[in-house]
Protein backbone atom coordinates (compact mmCIF):
# COMPACT_ATOMS: atom_id res chain seq x y z
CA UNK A 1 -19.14 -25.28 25.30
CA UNK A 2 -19.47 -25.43 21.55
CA UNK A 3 -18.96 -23.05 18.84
CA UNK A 4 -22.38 -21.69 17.13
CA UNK A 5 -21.72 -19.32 14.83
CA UNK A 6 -19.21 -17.42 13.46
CA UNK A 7 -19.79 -13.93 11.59
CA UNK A 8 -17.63 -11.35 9.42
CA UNK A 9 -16.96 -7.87 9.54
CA UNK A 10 -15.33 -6.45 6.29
CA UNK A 11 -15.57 -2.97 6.41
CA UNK A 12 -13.09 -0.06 4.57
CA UNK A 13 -10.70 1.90 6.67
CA UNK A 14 -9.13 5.56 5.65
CA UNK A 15 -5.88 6.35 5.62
CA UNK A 16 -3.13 7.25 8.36
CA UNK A 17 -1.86 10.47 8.30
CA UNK A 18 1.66 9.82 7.89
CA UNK A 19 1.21 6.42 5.38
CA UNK A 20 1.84 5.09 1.83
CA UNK A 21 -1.67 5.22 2.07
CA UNK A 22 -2.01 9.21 3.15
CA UNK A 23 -2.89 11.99 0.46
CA UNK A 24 0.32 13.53 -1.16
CA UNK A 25 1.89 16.68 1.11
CA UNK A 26 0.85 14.73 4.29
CA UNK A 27 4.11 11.93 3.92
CA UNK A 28 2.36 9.41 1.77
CA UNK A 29 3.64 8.09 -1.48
CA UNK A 30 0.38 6.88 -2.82
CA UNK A 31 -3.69 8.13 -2.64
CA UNK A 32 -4.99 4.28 -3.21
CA UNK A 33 -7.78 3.15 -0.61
CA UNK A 34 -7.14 -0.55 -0.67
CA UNK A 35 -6.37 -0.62 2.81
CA UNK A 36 -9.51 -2.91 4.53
CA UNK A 37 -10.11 -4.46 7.87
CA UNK A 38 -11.83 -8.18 8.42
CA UNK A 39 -13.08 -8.51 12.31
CA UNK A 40 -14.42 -12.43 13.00
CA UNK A 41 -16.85 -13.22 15.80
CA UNK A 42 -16.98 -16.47 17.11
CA UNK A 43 -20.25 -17.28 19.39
CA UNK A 44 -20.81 -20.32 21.73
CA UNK A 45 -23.91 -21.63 23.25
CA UNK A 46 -22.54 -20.72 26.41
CA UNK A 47 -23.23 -17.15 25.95
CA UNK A 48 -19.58 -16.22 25.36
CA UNK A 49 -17.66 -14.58 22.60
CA UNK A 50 -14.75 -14.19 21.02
CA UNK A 51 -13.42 -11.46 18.10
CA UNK A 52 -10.56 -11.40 16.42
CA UNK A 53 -8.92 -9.89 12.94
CA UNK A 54 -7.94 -11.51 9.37
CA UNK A 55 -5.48 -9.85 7.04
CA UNK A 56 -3.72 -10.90 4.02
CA UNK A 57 -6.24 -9.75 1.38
CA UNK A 58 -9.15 -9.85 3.49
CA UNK A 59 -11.67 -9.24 0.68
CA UNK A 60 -10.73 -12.47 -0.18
CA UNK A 61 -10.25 -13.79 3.50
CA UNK A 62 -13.64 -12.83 4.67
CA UNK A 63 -14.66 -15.73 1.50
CA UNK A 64 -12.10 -18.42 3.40
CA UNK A 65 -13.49 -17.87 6.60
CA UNK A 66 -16.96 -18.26 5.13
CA UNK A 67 -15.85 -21.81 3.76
CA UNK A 68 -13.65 -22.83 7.23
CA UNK A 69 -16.99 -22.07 9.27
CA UNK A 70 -18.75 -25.55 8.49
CA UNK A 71 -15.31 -27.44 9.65
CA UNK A 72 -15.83 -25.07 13.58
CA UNK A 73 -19.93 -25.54 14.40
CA UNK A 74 -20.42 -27.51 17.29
CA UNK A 75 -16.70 -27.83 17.79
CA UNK A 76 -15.60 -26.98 21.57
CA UNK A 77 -13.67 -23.59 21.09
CA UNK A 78 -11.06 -24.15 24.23
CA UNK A 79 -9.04 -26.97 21.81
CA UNK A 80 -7.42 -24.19 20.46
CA UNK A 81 -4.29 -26.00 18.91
CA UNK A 82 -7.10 -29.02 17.55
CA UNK A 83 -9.23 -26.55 15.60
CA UNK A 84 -5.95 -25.14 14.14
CA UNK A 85 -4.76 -27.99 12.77
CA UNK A 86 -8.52 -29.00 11.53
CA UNK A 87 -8.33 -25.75 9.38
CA UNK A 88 -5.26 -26.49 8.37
CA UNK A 89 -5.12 -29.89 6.66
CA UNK A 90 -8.75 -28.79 5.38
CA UNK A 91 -7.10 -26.54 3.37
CA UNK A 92 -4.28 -28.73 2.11
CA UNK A 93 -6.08 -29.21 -1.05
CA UNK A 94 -5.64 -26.52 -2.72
CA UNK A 95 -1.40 -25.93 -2.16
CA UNK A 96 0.42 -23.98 0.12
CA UNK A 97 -1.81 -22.15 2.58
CA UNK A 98 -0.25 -18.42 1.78
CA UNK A 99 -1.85 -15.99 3.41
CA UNK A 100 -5.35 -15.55 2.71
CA UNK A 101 -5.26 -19.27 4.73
CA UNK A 102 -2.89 -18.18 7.45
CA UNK A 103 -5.22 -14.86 7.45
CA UNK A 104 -8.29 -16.92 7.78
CA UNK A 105 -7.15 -18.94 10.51
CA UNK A 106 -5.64 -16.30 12.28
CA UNK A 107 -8.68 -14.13 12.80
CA UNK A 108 -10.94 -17.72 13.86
CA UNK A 109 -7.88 -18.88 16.21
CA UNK A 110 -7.21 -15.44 18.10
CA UNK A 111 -11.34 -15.08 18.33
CA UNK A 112 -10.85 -18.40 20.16
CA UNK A 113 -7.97 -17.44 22.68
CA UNK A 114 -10.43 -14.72 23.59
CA UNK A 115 -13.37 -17.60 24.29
CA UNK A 116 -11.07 -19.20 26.52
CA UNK A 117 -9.69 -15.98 28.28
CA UNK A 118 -13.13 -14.72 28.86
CA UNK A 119 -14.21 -17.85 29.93
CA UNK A 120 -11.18 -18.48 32.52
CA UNK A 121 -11.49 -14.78 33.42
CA UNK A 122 -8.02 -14.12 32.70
CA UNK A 123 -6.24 -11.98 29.81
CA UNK A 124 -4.88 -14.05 26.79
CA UNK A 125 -1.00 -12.95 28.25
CA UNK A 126 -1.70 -14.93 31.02
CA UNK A 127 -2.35 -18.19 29.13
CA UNK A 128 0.06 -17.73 27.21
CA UNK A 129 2.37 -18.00 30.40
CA UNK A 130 2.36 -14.23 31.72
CA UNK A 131 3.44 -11.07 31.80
CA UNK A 132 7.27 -10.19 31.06
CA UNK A 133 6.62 -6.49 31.13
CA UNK A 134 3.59 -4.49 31.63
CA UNK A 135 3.95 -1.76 28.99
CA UNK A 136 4.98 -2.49 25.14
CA UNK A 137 7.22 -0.05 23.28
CA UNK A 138 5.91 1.44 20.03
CA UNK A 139 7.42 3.28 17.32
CA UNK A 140 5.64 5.65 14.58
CA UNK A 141 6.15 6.78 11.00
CA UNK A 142 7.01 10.06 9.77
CA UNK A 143 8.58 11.53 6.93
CA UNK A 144 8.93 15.17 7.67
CA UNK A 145 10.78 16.00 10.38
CA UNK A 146 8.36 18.55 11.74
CA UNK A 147 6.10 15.74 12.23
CA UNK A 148 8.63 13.37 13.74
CA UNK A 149 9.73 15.75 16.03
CA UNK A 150 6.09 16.39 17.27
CA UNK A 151 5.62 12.79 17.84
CA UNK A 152 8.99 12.55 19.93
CA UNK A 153 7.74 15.03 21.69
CA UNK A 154 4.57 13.23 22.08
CA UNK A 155 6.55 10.36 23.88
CA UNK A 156 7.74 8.16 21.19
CA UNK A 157 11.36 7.23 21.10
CA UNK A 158 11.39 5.30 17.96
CA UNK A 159 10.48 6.56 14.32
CA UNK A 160 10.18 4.73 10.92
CA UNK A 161 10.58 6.57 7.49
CA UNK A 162 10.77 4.46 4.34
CA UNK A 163 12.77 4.57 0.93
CA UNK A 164 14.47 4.30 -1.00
CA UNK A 165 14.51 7.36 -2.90
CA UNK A 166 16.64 10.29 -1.26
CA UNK A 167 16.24 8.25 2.03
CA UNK A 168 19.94 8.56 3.38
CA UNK A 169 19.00 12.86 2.77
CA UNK A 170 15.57 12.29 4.42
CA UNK A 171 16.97 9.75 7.57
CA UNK A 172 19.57 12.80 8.00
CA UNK A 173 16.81 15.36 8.26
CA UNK A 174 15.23 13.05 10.60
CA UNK A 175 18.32 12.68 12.38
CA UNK A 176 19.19 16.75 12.61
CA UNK A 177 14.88 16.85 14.17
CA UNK A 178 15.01 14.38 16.30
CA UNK A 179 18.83 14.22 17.86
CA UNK A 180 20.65 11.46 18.58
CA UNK A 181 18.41 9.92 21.48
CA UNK A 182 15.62 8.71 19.57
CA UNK A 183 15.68 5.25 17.21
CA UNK A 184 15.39 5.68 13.40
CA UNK A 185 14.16 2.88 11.40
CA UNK A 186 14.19 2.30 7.26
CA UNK A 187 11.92 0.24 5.59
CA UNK A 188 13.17 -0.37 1.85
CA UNK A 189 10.06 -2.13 0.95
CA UNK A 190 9.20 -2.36 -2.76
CA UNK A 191 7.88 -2.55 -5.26
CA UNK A 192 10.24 -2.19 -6.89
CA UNK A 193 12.20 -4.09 -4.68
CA UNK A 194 16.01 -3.12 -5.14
CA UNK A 195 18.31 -5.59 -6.31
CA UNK A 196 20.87 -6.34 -3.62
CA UNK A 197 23.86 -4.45 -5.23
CA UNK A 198 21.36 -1.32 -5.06
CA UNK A 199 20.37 -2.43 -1.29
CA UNK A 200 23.74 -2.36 -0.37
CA UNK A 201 24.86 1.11 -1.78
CA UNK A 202 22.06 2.29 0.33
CA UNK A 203 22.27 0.17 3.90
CA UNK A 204 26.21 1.35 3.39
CA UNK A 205 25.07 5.17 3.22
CA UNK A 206 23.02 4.71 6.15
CA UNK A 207 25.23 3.03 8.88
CA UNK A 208 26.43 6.29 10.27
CA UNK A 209 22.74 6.75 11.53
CA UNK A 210 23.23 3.46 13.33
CA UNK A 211 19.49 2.46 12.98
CA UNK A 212 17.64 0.58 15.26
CA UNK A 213 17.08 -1.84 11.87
CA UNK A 214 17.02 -1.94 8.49
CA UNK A 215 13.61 -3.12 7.12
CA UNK A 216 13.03 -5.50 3.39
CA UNK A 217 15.69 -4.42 2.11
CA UNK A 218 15.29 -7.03 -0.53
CA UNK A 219 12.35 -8.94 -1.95
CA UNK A 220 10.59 -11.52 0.71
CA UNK A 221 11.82 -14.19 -1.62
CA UNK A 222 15.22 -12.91 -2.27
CA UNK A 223 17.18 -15.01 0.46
CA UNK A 224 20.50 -14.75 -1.80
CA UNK A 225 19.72 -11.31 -1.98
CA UNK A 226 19.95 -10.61 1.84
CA UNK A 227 22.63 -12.70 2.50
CA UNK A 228 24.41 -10.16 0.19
CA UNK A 229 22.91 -7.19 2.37
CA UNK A 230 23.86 -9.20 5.58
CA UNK A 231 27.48 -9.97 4.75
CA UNK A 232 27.94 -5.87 3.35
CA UNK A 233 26.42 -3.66 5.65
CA UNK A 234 26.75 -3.29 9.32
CA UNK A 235 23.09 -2.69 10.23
CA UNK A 236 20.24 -5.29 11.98
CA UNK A 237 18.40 -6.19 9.49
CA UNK A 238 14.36 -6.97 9.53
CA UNK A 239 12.08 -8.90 7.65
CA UNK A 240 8.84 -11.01 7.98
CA UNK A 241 5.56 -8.96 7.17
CA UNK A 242 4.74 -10.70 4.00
CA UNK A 243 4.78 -14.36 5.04
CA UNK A 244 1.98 -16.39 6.84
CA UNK A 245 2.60 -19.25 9.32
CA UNK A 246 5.68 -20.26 11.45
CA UNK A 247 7.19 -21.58 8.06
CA UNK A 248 7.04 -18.17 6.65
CA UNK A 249 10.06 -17.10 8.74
CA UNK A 250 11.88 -20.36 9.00
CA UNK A 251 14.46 -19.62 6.45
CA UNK A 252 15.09 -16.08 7.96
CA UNK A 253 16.16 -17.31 10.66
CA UNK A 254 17.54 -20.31 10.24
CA UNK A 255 19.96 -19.32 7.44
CA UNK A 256 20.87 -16.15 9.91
CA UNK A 257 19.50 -13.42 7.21
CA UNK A 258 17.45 -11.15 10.17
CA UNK A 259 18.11 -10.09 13.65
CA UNK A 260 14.65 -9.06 13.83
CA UNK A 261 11.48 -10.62 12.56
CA UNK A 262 8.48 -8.93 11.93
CA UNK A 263 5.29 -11.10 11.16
CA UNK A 264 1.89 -9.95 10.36
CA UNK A 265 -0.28 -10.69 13.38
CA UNK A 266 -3.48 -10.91 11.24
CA UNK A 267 -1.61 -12.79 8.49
CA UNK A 268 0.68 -15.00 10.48
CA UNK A 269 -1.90 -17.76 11.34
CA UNK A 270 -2.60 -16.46 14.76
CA UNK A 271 -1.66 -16.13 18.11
CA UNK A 272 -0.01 -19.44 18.59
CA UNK A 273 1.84 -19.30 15.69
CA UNK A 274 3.29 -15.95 16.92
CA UNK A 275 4.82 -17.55 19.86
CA UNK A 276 5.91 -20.08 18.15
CA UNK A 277 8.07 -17.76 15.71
CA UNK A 278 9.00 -15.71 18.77
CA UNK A 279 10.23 -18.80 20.81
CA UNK A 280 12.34 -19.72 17.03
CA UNK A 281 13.79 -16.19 17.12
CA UNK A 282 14.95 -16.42 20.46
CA UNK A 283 16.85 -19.83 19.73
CA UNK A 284 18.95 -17.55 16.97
CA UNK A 285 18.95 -14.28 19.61
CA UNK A 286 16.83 -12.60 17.28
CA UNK A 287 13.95 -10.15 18.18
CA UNK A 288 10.61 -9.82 17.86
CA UNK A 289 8.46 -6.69 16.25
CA UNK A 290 5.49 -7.29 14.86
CA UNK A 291 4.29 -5.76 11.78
CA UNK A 292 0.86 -3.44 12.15
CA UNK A 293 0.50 -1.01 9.41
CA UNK A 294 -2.25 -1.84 7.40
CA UNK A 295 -3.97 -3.52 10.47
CA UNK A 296 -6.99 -2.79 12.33
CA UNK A 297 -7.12 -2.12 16.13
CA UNK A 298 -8.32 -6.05 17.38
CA UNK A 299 -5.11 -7.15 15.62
CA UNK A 300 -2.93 -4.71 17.67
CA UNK A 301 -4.40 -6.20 20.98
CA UNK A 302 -3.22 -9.69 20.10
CA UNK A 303 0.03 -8.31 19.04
CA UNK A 304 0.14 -6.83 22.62
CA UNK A 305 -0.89 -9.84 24.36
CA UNK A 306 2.21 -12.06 22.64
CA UNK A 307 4.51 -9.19 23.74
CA UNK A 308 3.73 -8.81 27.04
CA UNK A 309 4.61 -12.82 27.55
CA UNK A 310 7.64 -13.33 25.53
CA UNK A 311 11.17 -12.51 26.32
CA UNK A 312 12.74 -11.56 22.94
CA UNK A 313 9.76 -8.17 22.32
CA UNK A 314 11.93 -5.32 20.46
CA UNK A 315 8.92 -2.69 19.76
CA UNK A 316 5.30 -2.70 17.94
CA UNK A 317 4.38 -0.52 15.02
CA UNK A 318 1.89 1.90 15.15
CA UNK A 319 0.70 5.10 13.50
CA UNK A 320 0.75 8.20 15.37
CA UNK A 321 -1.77 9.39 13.86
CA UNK A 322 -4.14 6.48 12.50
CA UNK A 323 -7.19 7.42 10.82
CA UNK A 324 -9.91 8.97 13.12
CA UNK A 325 -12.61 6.12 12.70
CA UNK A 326 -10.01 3.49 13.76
CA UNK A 327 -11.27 4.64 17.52
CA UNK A 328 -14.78 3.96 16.78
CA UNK A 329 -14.97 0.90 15.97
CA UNK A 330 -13.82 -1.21 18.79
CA UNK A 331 -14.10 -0.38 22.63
CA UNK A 332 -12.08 0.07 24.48
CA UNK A 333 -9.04 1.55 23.13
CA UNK A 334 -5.61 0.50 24.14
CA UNK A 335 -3.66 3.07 26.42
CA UNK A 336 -0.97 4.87 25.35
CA UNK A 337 1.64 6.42 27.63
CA UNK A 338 4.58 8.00 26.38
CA UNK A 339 5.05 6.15 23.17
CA UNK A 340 4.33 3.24 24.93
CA UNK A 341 1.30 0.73 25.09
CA UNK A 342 -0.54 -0.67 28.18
CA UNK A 343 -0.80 -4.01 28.29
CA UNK A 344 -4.42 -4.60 29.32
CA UNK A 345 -5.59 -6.77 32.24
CA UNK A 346 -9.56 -7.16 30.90
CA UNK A 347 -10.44 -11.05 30.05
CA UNK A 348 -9.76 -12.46 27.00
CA UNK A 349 -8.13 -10.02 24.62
CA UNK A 350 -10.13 -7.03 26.65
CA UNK A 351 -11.31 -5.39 23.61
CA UNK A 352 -14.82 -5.69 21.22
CA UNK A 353 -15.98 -4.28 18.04
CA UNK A 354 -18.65 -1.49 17.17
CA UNK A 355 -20.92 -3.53 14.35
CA UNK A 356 -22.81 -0.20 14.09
CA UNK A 357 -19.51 2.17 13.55
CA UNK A 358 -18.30 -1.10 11.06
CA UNK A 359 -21.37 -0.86 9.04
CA UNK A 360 -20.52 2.46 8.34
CA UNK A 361 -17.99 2.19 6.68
CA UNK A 362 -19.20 -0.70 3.47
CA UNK A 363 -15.71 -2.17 1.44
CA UNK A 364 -15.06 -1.29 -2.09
CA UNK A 365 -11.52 -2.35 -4.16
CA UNK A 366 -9.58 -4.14 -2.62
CA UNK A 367 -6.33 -4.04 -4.87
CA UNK A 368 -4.27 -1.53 -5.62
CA UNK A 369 -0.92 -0.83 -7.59
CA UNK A 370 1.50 1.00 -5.58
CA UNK A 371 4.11 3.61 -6.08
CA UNK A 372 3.07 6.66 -7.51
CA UNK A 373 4.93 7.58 -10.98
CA UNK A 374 5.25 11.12 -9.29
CA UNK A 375 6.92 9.97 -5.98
CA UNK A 376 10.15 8.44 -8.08
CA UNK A 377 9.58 4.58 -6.42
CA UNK A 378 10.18 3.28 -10.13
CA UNK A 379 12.61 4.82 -11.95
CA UNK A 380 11.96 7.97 -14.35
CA UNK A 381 9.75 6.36 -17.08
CA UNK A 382 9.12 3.08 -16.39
CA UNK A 383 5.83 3.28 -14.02
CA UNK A 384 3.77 1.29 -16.48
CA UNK A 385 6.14 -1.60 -16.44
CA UNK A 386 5.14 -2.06 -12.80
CA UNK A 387 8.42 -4.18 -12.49
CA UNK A 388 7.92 -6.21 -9.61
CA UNK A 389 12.11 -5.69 -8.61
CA UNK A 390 13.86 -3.19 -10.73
CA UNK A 391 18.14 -1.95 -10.48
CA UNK A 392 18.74 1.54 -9.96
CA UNK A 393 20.73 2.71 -12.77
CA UNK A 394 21.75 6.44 -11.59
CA UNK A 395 23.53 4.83 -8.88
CA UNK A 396 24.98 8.88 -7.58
CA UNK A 397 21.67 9.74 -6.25
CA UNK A 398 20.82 6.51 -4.60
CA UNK A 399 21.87 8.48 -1.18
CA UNK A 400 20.17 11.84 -2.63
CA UNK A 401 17.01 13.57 -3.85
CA UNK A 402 16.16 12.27 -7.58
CA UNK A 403 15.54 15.54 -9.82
């Protein structure tokens, strides 16, 4: 079997309900459609195919996968870990792969694991060396506690708000919906990113909601900065999205910063790189939870498939309420019971896209800068800086509203 062709998909995607990405009164902190999916279909001569999903700019991605395609044609698609490395060194050239690269292999390598699944007729989990459980936890995001409550009541047992302005006030209205059974998690995420004296006032405020983790609360690159936040506040702490590649997370874990990592599955360089930052997690007893927010549906399957087969899963974002089209445009959908997702026995991944639906929906920008000056993520004034980290200087209403 060799590989023919290989196609792109770029099409724009709305936004969840409950999102940085949602309209302002429905829990989002920012109106900018930047958010974009990248499907890849790889075809052999054999008749079979494989899809799969690029993130980490994908504007730019779908352009990387363009240029890897040459390097794949007549290439047998079952040497999974061969083609990987062919991609990689190919792109040596120009520096550190980041994560348009790790995006651009990710999408062509998990297309591939669903060649050889399909063509084995058995489910990716299952090469991967089987099923550990047969249903995958998820949690959602809300940040009204109306809506929270609805989705606990929905099934969920596990809810995400972010920060950091007036979170400790909005986790404790959260808290007061949802009672004392149900997770809460905090994502800090900048920009600004806090600096880690700020981090700290806040993870300290928070500990008496004994979260299920605490979520960036520094800068990616800021290692010194969550040593700080490890060594001060009693919380797990969780990090990953933002780096490609088993690399990525290598310092998070080695240098004991995270009890949970959190990679990108269209971003991280694909499905064996997953494992391969799951199976380094569970060396340092951390967990796994992959990161899904701005990703399209394909890239949840994989994400499913790695935690069905490893031992370390924690839980799998998802929105609640994703926007509409996201069921359009692949069949068929994953199944949700309970707050929990299905792990699917079909070949292969078990899941395909709608080109029609995807054509639908044609990509514009791409970019976006986030943090609304309204929604007090910078402080009073200093939007236009667009300060990339940035101290909180009224330090009293770190754990309160900001008037």
């Amino acid at each position: 079997m060799k590989i023919r062709e290989i196609q792109t998909f770029l099409m724009q995607a709305g936004p969840p309900l409950e999102s940085g990405w949602a309209p302002a009164g429905k829990g989002g902190m920012s109106t900018a459609q930047s958010r974009q999916w990248l499907f890849v279909k790889v075809v052999t001569d054999e008749g079979f195919t494989g899809i799969g999903e690029c993130s980490g700019w994908p504007r730019v991605v779908d352009t990387a996968v363009k240029d890897l395609t040459p390097l794949l044609l007549g290439q047998d698609p079952t040497h999974i870990q061969r083609l990987w490395n062919r991609m990689k060194v190919a792109m040596m050239g120009h520096g550190m792969t980041g994560t348009v690269g790790y995006g651009a292999m990710a999408g062509i390598e998990m297309a591939l694991w669903d060649i050889k699944g399909k063509a084995l007729g058995t489910p990716v989990w299952n090469l991967l060396g089987g099923k550990v459980r047969d249903r995958i936890r998820a949690y959602a995001h809300a940040s009204r506690p109306q809506y929270a409550l609805d989705l606990v009541q929905r099934g969920y047992t596990a809810i995400k708000t972010t920060g950091p302005s007036g979170i400790v006030d909005k986790v404790g209205a959260l808290r007061d919906a949802v009672g004392q059974s149900v997770d809460l998690i905090v994502d800090l995420h900048g920009p600004p990113w806090l600096a880690a004296a700020d981090a700290v006032a806040i993870g300290r405020e928070l500990e008496q909601f004994k979260l299920l983790f605490l979520e960036d609360p520094v800068a990616p690159e800021d290692l010194r900065g969550f040593r700080r936040v490890r060594d001060a506040v009693q919380l797990p702490l969780a990090a990953g999205e933002r780096h490609g590649g088993l690399w990525g997370v290598r310092n998070l874990l080695v240098e004991g910063l995270v009890d949970v990592i959190q990679p990108d599955t269209g971003r991280s360089g694909g499905i064996g790189q997953m494992m391969r930052m799951a199976h380094l997690a569970e060396t340092f007893f951390a967990f796994f939870a992959p990161h899904s927010g701005s990703l399209g549906p394909v890239a949840e399957y994989a994400a499913v498939h790695v935690l069905a087969a490893i031992p370390n899963t924690l839980i799998l974002e998802r929105f609640g309420d994703d926007w509409e089209g996201r069921q359009r445009v692949v069949t068929p959908l994953l199944d949700i019971q309970d707050g929990h997702i299905i792990v699917p026995d079909r070949p292969g991944l078990g899941v395909d896209i709608v080109e029609g639906e995807i054509t639908k929906h044609p990509p514009s920008g791409n970019v976006s800068i986030p943090g609304s000056p309204t929604q007090q993520a910078y402080e009073a004034g200093t939007f236009d800086e667009h300060s990339y980290f940035q101290a909180r200087w009224r330090r009293p209403s770190l754990s309160g509203h900001i008037e």
